[in-house]
C-alpha atoms as a PDB file:
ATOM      1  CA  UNK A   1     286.834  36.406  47.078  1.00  0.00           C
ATOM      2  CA  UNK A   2     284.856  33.403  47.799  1.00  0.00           C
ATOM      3  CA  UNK A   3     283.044  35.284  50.286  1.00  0.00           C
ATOM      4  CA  UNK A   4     282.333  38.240  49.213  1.00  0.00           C
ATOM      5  CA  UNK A   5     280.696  36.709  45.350  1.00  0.00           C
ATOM      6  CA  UNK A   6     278.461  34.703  48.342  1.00  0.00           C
ATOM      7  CA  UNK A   7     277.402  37.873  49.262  1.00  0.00           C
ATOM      8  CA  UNK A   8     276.599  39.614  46.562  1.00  0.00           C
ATOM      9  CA  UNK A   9     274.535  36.603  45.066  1.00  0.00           C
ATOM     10  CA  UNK A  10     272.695  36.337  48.616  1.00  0.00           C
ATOM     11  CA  UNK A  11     272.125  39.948  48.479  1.00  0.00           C
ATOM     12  CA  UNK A  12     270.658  39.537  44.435  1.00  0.00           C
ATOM     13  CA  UNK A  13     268.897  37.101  45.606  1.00  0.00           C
ATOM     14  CA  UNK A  14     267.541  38.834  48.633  1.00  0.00           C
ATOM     15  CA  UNK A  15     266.969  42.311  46.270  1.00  0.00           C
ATOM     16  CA  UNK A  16     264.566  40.439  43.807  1.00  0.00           C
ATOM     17  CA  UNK A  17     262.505  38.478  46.407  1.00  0.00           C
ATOM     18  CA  UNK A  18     261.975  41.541  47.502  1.00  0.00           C
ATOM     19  CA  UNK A  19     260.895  43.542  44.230  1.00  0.00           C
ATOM     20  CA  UNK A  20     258.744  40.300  43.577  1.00  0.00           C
ATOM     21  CA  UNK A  21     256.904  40.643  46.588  1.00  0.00           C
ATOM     22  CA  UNK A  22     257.027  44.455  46.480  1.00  0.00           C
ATOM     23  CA  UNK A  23     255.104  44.463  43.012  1.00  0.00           C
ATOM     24  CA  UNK A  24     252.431  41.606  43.935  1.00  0.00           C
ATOM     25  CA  UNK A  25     251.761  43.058  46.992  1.00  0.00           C
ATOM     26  CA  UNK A  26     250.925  46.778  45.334  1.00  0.00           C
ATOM     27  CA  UNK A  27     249.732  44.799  42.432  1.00  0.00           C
ATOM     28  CA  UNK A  28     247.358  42.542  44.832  1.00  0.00           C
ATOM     29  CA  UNK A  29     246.131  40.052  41.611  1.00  0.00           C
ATOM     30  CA  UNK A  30     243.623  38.142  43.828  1.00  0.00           C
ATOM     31  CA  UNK A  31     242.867  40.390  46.409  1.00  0.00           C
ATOM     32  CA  UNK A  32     244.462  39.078  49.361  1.00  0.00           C
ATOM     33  CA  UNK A  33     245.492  42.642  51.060  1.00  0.00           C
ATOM     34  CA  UNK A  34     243.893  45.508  49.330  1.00  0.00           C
ATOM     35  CA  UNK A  35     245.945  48.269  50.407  1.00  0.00           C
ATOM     36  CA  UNK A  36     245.963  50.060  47.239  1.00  0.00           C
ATOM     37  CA  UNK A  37     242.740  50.473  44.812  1.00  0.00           C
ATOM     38  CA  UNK A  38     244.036  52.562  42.034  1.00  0.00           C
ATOM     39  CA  UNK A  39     241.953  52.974  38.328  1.00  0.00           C
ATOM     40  CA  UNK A  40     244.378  52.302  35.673  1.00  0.00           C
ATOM     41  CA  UNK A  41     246.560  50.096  37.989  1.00  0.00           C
ATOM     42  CA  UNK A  42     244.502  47.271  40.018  1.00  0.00           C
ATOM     43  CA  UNK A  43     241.166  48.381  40.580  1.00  0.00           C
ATOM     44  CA  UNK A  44     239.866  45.456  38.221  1.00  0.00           C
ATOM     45  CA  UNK A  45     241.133  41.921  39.467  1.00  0.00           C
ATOM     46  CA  UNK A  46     240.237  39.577  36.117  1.00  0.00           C
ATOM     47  CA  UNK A  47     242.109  36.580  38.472  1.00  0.00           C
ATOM     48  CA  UNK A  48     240.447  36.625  41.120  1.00  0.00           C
ATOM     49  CA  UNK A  49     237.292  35.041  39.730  1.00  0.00           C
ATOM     50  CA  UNK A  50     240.053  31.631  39.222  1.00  0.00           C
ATOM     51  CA  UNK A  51     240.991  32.101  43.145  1.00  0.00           C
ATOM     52  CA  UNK A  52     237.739  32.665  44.463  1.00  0.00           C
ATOM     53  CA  UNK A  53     239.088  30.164  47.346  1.00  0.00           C
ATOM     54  CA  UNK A  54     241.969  32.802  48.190  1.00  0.00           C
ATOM     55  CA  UNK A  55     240.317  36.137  47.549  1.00  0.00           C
ATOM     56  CA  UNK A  56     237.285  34.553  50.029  1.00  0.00           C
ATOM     57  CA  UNK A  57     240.082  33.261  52.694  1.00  0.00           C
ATOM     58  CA  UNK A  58     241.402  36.614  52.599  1.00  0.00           C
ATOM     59  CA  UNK A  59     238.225  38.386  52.914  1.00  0.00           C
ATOM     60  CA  UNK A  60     237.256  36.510  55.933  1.00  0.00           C
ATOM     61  CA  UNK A  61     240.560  37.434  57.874  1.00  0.00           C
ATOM     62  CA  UNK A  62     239.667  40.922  57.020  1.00  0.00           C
ATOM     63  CA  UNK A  63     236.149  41.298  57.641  1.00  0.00           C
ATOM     64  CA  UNK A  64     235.730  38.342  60.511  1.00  0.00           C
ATOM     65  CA  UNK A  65     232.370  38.136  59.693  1.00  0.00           C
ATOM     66  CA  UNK A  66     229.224  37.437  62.203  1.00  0.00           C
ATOM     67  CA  UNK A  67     227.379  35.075  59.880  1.00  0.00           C
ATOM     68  CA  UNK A  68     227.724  33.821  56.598  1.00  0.00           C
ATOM     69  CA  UNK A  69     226.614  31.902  53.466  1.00  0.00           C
ATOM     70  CA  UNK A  70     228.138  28.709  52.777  1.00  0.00           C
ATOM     71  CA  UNK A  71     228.013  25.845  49.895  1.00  0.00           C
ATOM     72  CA  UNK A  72     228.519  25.408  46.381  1.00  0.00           C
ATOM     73  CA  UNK A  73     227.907  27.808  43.377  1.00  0.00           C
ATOM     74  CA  UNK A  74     224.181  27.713  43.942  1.00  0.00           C
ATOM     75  CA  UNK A  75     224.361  29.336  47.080  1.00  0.00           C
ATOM     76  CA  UNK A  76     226.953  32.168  45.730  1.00  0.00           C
ATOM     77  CA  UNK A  77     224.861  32.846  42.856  1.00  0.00           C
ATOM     78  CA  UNK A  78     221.409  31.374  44.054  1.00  0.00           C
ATOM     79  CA  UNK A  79     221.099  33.263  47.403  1.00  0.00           C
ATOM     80  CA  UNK A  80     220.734  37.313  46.787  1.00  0.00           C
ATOM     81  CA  UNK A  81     223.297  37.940  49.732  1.00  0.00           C
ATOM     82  CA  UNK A  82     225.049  41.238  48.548  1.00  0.00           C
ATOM     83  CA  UNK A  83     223.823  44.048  50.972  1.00  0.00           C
ATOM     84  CA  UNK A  84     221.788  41.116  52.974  1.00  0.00           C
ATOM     85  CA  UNK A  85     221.406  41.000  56.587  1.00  0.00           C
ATOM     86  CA  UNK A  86     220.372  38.438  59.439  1.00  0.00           C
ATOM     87  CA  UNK A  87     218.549  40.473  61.379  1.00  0.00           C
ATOM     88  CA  UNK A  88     221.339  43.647  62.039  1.00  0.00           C
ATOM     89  CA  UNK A  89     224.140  41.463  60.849  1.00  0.00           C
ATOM     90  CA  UNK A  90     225.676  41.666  57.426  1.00  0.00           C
ATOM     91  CA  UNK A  91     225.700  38.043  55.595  1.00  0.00           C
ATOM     92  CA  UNK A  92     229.074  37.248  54.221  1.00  0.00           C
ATOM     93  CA  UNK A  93     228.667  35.309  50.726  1.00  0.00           C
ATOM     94  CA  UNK A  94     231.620  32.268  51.361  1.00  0.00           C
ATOM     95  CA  UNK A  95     229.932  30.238  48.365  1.00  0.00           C
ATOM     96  CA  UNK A  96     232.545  28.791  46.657  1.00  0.00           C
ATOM     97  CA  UNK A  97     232.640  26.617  42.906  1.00  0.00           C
ATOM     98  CA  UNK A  98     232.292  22.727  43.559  1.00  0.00           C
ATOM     99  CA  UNK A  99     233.414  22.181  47.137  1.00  0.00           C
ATOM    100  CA  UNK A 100     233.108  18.851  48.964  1.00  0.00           C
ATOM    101  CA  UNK A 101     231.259  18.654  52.408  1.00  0.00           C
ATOM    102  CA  UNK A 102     234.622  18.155  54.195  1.00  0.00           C
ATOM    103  CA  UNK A 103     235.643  21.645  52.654  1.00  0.00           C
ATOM    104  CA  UNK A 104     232.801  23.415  54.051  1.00  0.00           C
ATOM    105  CA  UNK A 105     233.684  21.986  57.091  1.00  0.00           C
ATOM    106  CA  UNK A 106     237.366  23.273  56.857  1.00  0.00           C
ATOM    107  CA  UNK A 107     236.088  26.709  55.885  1.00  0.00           C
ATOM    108  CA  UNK A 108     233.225  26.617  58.319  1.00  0.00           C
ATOM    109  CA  UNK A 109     236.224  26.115  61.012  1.00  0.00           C
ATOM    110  CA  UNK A 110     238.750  28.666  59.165  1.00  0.00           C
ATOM    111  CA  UNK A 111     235.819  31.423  59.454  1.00  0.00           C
ATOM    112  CA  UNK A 112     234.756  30.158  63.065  1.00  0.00           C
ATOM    113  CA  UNK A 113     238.734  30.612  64.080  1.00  0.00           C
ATOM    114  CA  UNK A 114     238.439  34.777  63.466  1.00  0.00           C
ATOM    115  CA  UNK A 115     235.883  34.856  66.695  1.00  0.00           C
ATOM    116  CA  UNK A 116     233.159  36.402  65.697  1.00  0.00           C
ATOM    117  CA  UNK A 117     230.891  34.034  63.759  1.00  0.00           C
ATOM    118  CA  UNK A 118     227.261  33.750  65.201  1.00  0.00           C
ATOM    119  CA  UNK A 119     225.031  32.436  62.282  1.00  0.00           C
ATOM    120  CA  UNK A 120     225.415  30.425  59.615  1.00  0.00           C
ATOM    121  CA  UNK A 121     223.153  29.527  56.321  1.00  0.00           C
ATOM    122  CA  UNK A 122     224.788  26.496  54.454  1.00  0.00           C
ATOM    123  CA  UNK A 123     223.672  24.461  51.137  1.00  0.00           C
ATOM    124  CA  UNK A 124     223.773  21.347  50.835  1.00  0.00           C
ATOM    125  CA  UNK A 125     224.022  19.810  47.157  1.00  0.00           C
ATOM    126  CA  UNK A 126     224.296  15.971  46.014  1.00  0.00           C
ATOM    127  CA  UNK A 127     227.106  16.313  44.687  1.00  0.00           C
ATOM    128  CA  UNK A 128     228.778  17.324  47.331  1.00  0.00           C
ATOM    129  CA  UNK A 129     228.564  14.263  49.506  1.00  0.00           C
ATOM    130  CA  UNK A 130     230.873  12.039  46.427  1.00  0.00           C
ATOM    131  CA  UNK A 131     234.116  11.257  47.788  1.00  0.00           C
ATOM    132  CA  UNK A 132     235.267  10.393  43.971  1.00  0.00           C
ATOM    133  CA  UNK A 133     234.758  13.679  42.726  1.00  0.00           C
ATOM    134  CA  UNK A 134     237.195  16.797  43.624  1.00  0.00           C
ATOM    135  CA  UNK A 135     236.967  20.138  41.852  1.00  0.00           C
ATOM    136  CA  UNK A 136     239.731  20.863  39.430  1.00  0.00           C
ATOM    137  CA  UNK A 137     242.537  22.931  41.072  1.00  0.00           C
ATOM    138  CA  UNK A 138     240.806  22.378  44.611  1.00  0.00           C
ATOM    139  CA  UNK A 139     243.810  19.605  45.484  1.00  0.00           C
ATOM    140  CA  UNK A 140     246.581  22.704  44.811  1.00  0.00           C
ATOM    141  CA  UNK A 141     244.747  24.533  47.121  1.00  0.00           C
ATOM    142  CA  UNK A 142     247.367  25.769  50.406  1.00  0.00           C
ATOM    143  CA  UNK A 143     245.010  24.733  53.217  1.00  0.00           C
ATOM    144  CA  UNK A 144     247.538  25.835  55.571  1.00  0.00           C
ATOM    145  CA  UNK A 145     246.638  29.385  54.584  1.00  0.00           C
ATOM    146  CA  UNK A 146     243.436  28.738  56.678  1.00  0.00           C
ATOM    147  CA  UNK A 147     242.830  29.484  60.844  1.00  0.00           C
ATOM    148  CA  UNK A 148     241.553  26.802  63.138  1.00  0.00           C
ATOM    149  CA  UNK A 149     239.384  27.360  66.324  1.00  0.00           C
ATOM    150  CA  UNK A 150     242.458  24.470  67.986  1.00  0.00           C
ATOM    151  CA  UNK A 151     245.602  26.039  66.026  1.00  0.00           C
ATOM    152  CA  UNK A 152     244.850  29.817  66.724  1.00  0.00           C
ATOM    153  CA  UNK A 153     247.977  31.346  65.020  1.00  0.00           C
ATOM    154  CA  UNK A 154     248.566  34.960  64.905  1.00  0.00           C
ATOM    155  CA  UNK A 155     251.025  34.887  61.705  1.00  0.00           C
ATOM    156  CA  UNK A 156     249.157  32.519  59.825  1.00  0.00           C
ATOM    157  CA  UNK A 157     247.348  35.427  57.425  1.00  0.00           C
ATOM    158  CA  UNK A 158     250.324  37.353  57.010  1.00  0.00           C
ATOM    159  CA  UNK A 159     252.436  34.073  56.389  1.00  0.00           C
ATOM    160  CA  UNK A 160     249.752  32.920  54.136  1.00  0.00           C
ATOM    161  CA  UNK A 161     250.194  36.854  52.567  1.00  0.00           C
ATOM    162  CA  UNK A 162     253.894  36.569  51.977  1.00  0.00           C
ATOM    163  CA  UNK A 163     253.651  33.147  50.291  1.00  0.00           C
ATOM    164  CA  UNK A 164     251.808  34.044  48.221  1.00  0.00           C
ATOM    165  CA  UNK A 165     253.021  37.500  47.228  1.00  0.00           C
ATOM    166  CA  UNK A 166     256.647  35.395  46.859  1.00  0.00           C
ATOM    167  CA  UNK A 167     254.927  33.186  44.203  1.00  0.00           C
ATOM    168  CA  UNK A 168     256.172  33.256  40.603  1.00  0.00           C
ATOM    169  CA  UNK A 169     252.388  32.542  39.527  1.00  0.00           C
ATOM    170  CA  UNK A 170     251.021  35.624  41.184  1.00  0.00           C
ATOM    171  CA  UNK A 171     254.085  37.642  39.649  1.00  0.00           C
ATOM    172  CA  UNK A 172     252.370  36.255  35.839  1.00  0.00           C
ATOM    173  CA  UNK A 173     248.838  37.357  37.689  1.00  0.00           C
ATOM    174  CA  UNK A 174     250.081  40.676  39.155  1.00  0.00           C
ATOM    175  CA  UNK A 175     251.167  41.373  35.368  1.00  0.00           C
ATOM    176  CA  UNK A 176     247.482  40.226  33.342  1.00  0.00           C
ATOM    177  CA  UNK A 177     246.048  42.441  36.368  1.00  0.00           C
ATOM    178  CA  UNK A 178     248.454  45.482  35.418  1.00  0.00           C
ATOM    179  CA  UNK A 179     247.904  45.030  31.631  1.00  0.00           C
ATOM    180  CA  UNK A 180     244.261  44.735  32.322  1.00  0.00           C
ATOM    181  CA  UNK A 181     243.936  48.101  33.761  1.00  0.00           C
ATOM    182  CA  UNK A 182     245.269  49.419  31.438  1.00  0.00           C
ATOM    183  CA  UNK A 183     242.852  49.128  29.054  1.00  0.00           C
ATOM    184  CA  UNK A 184     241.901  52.145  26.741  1.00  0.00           C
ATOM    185  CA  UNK A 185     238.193  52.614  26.254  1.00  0.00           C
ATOM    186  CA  UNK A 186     238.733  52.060  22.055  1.00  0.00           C
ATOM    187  CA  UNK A 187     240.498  48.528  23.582  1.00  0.00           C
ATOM    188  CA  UNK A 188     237.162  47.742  26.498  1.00  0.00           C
ATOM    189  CA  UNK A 189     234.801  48.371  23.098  1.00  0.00           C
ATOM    190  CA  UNK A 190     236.743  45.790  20.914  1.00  0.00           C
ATOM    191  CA  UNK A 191     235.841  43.031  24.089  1.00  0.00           C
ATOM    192  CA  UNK A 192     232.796  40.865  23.522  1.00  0.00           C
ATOM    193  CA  UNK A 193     229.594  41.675  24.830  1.00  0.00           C
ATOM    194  CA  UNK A 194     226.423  40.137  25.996  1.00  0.00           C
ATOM    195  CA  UNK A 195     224.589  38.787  23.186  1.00  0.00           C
ATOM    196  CA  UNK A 196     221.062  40.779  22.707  1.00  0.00           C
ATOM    197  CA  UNK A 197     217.642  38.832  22.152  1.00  0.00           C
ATOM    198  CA  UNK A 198     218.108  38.469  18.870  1.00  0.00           C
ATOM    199  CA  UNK A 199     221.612  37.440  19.101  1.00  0.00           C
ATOM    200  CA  UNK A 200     220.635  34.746  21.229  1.00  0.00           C
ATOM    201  CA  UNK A 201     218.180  33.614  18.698  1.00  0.00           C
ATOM    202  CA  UNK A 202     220.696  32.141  17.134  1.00  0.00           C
ATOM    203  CA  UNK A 203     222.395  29.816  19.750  1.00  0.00           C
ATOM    204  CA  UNK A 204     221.399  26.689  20.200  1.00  0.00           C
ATOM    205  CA  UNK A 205     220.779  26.289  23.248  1.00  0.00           C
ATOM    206  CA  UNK A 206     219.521  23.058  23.331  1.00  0.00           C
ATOM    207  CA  UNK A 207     223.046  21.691  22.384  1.00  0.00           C
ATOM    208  CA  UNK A 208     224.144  23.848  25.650  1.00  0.00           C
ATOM    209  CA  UNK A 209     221.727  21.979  27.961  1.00  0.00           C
ATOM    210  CA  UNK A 210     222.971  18.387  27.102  1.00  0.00           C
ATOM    211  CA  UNK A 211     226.306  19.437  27.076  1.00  0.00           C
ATOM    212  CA  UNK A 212     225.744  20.622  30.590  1.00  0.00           C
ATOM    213  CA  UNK A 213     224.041  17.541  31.693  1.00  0.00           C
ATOM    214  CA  UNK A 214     226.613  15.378  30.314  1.00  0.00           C
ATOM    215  CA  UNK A 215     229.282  17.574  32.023  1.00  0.00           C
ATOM    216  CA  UNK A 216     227.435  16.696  35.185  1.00  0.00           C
ATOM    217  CA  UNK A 217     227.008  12.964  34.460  1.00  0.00           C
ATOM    218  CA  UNK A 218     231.250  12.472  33.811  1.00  0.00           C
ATOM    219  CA  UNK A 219     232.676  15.359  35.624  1.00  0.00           C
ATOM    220  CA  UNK A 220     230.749  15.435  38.876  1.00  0.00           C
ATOM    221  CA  UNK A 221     228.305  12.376  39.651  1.00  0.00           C
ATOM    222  CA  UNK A 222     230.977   9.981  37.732  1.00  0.00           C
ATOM    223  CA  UNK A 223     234.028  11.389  37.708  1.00  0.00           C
ATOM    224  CA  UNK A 224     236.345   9.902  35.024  1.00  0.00           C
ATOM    225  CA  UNK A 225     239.077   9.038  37.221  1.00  0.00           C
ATOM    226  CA  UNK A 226     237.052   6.277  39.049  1.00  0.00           C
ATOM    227  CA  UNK A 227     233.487   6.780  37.421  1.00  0.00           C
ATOM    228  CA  UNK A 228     231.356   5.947  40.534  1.00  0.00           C
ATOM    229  CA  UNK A 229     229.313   7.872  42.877  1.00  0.00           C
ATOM    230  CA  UNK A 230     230.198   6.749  46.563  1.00  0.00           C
ATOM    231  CA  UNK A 231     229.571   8.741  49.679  1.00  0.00           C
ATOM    232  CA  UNK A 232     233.287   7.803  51.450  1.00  0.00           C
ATOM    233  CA  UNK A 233     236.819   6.041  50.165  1.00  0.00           C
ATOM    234  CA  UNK A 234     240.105   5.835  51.673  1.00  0.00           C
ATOM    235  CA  UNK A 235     241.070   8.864  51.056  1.00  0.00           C
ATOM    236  CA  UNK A 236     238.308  11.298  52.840  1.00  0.00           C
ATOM    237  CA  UNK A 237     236.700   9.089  54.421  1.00  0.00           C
ATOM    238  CA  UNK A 238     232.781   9.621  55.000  1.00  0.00           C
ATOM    239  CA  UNK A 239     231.595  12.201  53.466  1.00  0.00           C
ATOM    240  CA  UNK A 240     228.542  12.158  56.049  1.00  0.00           C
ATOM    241  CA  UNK A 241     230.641  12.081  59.070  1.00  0.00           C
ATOM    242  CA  UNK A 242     232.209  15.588  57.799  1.00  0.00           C
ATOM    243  CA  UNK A 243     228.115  16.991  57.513  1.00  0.00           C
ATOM    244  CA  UNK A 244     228.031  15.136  61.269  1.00  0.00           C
ATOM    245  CA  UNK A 245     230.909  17.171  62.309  1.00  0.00           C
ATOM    246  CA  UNK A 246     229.686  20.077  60.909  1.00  0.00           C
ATOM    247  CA  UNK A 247     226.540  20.294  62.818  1.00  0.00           C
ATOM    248  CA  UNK A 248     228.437  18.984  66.264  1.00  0.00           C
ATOM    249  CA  UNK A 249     231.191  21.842  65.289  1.00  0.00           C
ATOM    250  CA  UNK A 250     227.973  24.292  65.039  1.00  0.00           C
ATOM    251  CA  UNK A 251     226.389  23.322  68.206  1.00  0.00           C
ATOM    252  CA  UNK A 252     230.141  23.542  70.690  1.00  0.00           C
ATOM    253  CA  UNK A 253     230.719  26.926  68.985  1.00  0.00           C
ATOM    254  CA  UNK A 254     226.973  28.340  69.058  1.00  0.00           C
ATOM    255  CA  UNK A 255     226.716  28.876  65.986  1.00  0.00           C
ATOM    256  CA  UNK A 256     223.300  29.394  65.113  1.00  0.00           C
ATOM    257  CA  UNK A 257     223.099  27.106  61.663  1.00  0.00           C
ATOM    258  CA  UNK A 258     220.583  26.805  59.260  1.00  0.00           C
ATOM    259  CA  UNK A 259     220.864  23.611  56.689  1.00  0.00           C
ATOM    260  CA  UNK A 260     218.941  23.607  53.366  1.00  0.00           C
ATOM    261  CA  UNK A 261     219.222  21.768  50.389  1.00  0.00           C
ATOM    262  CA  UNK A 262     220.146  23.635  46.879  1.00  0.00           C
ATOM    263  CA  UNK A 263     216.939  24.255  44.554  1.00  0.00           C
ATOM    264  CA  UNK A 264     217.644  22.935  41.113  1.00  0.00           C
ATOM    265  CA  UNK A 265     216.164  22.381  38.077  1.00  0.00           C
ATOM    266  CA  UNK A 266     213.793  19.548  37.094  1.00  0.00           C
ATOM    267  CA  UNK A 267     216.428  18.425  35.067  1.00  0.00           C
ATOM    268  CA  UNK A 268     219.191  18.121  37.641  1.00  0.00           C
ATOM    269  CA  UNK A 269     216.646  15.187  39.272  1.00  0.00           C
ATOM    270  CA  UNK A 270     215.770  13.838  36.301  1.00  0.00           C
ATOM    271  CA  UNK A 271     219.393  13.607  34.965  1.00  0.00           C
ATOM    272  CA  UNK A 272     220.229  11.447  38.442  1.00  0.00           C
ATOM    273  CA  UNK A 273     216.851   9.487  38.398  1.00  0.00           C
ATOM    274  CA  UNK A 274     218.046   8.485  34.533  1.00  0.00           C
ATOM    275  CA  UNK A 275     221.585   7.478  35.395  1.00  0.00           C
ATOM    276  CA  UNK A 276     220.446   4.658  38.340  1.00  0.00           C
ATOM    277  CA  UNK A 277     220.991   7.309  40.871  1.00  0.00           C
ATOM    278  CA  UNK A 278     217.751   7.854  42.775  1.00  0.00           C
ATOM    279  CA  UNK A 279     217.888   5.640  45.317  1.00  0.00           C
ATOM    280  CA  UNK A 280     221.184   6.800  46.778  1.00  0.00           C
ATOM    281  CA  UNK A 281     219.657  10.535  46.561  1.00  0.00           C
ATOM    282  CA  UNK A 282     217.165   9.554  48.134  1.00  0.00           C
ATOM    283  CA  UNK A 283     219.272   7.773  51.042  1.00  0.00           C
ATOM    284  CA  UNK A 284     221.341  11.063  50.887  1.00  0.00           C
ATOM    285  CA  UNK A 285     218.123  13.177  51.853  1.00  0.00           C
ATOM    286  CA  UNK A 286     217.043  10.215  54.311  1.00  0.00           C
ATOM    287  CA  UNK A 287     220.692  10.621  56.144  1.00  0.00           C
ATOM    288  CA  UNK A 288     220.951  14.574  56.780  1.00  0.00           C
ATOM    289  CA  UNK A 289     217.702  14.390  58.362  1.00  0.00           C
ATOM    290  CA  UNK A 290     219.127  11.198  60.631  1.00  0.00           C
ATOM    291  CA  UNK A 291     222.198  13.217  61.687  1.00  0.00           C
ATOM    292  CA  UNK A 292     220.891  16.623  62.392  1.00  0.00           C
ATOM    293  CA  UNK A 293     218.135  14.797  64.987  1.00  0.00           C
ATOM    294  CA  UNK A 294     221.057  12.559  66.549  1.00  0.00           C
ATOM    295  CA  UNK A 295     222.879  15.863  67.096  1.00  0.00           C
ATOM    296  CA  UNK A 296     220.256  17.284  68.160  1.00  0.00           C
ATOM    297  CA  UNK A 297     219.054  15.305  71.057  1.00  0.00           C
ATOM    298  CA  UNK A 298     222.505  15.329  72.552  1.00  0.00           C
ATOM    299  CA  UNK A 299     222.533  18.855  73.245  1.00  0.00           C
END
């Protein structure tokens, strides 16, 4: 009796794994297998903007990609890389929202891993180089979902698949996705829409532009956990020995890299000149330019 109510809960519990992974894997909320594309079922994906991290991992098991685009937001949106091509070669856009230099690094390697990876264009941003700051939901990201040029392992994407298809989060995505496609066209006119000229006349956009500055100023260059720019701490160490690694990964895996530092606007440097930060900007330019010719003249 004993044994057989084992059973049958081990076969429950078996059953609904199953359906779980079943429905997220038709469902496919962020994108990670695409088998199915159907209108009225998943063909939009509204979470996958949230797990731009995954969808992008994902993408680059799929397409193992010959060169690519790499930085922060200003390179995903900044660069016009949809459709692009270095010389015959398709670009692959792996801009992601906020990352530090030691994540480029890690997805420099994950993309590097899939063998194909020739070229390379990669922004560099200030921020990037503060060990204090961390974009929100970046630490819950599964880095063991990504590949590794040393740790070459041929279950790791569908591993990474399954784990994530098993997840009771993707199950409350994998619904939102299902309810979003289903969408009648009187429900899609009810949404908001983009404000016209004269609907923009009345923002105040001003009030948008310091709030954005001062999002900056305690979010990114002094984050309110420690509120202090620093370019290493204990727990990631220096931030310029990850760019250093980056060009000596670059150079043992002939990758043909490119390096340039984000555009911004004025007010981006002005913001940083006005909160006492010049001078390490300044050292921060002064230091990629020191690393890149060390690396250089060891080749």
């Amino acid at each position: 009796m004993h044994q057989r109510f084992l059973r049958y809960l081990l076969l429950s519990i078996v059953s609904l794994v199953s359906v779980l992974v079943s429905i997220n894997l038709a469902i496919d909320p962020f994108a990670t297998d695409r088998w199915l594309d159907i209108t009225g079922l998943n063909h939009g994906k509204p979470e996958a903007g949230d797990h731009e991290r995954l969808v992008k991992l994902f993408d680059v098991y799929r397409l193992r990609p010959e060169a690519v685009s790499m930085g922060s937001s200003r390179t995903q949106f900044g660069l016009y890389i949809d459709g692009a091509k270095w010389g015959n070669t398709p670009i692959y856009n792996f801009g992601v929202s906020g990352p530090g230099i030691d994540e480029v690094q890690r997805l420099l390697a994950h993309v590097a891993a899939q063998g194909k990876l020739k070229k390379a264009i990669i922004g560099l941003d200030f921020f990037m180089f503060n060990a204090d700051f961390l974009q929100p939901g970046v630490e819950n990201f599964n880095n063991s979902a990504l590949s590794y040029p040393s740790d070459l392992n041929p279950f790791r994407e569908w591993t990474a698949m399954l784990s994530t298809a098993m997840s009771l989060d993707t199950l409350d995505a994998s619904w939102t996705t299902f309810q979003f496609n289903q969408h009648t066209q009187r429900d899609m006119d009810v949404l908001p829409r983009t404000p016209s000229p004269i609907d923009q006349q009345q923002y105040n956009y001003r009030h948008m532009f310091l709030r954005q500055v001062t999002g900056y100023l305690d979010d990114i260059y002094f984050p309110k956990s420690t509120g202090r720019f620093v370019f290493q701490n204990a727990a990631r160490g220096s931030m310029f020995e990850h760019f250093r690694q980056i060009v000596r990964f670059s150079y043992q895996h002939h990758i043909d890299a490119h390096f340039f530092i984000s555009p911004s606007n004025a007010w981006q440097w002005e913001a940083i000149d006005a909160a006492g930060l010049w001078p390490q900007f300044e050292y921060w330019k002064r230091q990629l330019v020191i690393i890149l010719n060390e690396e250089a003249t060891l080749r």
